[in-house]
C-alpha atoms as a PDB file:
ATOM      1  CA  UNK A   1      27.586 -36.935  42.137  1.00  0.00           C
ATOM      2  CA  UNK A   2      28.447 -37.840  38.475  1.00  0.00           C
ATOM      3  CA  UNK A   3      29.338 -34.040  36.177  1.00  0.00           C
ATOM      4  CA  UNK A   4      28.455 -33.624  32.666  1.00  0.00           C
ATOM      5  CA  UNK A   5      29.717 -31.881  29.301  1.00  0.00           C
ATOM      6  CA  UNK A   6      27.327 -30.732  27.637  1.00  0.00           C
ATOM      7  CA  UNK A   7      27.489 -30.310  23.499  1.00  0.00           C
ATOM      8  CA  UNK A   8      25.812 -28.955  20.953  1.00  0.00           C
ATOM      9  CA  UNK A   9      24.960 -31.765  18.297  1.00  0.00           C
ATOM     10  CA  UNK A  10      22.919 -31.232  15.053  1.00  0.00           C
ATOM     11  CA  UNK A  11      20.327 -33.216  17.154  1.00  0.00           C
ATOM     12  CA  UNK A  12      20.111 -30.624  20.482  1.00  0.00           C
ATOM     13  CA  UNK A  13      22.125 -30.513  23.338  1.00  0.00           C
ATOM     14  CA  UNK A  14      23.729 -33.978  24.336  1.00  0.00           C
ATOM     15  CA  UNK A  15      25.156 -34.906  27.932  1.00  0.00           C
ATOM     16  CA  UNK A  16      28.533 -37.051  28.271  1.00  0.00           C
ATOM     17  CA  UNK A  17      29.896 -38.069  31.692  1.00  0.00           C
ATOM     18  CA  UNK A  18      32.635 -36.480  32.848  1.00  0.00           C
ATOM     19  CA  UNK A  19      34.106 -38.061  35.604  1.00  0.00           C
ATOM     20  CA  UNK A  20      34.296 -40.926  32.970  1.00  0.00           C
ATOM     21  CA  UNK A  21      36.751 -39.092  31.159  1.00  0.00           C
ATOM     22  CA  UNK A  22      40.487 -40.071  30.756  1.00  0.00           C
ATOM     23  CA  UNK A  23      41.537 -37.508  28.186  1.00  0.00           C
ATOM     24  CA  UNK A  24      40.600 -36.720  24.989  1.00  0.00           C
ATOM     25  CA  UNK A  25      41.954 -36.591  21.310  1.00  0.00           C
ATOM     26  CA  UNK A  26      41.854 -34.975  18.397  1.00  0.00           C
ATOM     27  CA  UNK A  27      41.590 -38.316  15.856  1.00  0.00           C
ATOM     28  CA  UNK A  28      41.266 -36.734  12.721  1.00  0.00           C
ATOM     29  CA  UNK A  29      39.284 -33.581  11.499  1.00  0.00           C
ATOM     30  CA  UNK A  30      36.121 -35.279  11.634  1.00  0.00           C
ATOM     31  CA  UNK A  31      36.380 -37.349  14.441  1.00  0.00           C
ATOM     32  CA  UNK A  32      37.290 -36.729  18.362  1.00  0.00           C
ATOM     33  CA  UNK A  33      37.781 -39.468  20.583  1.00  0.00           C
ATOM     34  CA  UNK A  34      37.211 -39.352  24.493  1.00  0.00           C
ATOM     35  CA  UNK A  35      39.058 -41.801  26.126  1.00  0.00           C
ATOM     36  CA  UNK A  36      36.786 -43.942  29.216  1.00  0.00           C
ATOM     37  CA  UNK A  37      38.695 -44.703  32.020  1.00  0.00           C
ATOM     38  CA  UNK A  38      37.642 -48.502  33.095  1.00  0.00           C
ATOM     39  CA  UNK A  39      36.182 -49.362  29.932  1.00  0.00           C
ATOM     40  CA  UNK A  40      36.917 -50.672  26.944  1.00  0.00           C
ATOM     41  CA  UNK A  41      34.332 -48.479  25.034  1.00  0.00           C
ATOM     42  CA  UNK A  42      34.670 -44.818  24.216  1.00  0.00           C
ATOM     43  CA  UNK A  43      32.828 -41.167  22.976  1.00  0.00           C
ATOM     44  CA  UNK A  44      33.684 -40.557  19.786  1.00  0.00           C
ATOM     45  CA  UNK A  45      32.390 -36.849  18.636  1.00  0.00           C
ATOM     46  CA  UNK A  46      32.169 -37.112  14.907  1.00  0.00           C
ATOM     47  CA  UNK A  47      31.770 -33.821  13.005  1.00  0.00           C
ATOM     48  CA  UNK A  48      32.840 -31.195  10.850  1.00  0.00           C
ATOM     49  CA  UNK A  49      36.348 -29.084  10.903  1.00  0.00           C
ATOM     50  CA  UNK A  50      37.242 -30.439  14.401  1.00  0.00           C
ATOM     51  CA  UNK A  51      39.984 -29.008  15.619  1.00  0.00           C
ATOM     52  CA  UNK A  52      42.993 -29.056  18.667  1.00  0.00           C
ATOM     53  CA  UNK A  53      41.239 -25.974  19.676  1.00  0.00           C
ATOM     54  CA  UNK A  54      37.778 -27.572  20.689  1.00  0.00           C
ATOM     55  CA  UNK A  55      40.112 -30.861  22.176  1.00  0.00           C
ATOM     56  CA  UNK A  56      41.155 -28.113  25.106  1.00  0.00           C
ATOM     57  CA  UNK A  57      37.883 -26.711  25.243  1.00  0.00           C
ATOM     58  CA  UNK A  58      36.849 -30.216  26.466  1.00  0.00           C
ATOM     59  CA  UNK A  59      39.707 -30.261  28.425  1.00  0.00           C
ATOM     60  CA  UNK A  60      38.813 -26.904  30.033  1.00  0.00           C
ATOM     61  CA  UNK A  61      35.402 -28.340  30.572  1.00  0.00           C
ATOM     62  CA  UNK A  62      36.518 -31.399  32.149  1.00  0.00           C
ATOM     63  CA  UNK A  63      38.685 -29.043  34.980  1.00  0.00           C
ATOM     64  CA  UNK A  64      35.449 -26.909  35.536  1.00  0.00           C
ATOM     65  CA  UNK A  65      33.318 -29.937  35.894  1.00  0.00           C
ATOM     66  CA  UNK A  66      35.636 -31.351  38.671  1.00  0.00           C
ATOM     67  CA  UNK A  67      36.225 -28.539  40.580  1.00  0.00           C
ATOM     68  CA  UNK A  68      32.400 -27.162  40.913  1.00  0.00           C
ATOM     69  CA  UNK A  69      30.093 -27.753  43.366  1.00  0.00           C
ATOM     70  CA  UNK A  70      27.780 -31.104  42.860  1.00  0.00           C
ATOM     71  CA  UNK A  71      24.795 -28.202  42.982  1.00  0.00           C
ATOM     72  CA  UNK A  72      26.412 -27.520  39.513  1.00  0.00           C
ATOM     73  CA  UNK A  73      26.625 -30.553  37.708  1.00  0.00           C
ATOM     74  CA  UNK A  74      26.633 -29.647  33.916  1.00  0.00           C
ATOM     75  CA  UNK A  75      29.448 -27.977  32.396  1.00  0.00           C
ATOM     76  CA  UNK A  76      28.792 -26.529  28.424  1.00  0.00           C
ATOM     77  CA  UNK A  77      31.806 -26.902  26.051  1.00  0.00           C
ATOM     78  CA  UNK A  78      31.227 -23.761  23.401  1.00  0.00           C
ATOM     79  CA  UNK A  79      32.113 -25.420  20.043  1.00  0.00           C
ATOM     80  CA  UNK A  80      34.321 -22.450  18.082  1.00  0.00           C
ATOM     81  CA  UNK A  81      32.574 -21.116  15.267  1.00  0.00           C
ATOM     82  CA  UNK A  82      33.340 -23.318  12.193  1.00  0.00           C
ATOM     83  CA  UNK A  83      33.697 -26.183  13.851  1.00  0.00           C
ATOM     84  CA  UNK A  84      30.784 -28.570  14.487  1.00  0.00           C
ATOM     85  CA  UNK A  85      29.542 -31.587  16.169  1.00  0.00           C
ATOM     86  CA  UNK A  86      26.841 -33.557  14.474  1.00  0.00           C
ATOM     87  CA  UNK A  87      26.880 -36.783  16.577  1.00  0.00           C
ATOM     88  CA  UNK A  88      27.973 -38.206  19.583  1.00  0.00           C
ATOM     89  CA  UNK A  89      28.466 -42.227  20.030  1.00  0.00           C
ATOM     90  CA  UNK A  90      29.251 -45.231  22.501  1.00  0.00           C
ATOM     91  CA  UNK A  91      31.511 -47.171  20.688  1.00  0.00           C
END
């Protein structure tokens, strides 16, 4: 069964697939991108004060989401206060 991250956008909560996940990195302070394995696109987070801190959230995310039960497919990344995520694209 496919896992999710769930974020916090300026839109609502938004889903990304997790098992889709290679890694992740911190691109610049507006801007984290999330690597797709077998694909040449990727999720790019775009936002404001971005930080390493929030790139192992995700991280931390991504081990909870593989090591839960499928009855438990969401995992929630907390974005740390002054940071925030105001889109999330396909590209």
């Amino acid at each position: 069964m496919t896992k999710y991250l769930s974020f916090t956008t300026a839109v609502g909560s938004e889903l990304v697939a997790a098992d889709a996940i290679l890694f992740v990195e911190l691109t610049s302070a507006s801007l984290i991108t999330c690597y797709q394995k077998n694909s040449a696109l990727n999720v790019e987070l775009t936002g404001l004060l971005l930080t390493q801190e929030l790139v192992d959230l995700i991280n931390d995310a991504l081990v909870v989401a593989a090591q839960t039960s499928w009855t438990k497919p969401v995992s929630t990344v907390v974005t740390p206060v002054g940071s925030a995520i105001t889109s999330i694209a396909v590209i």
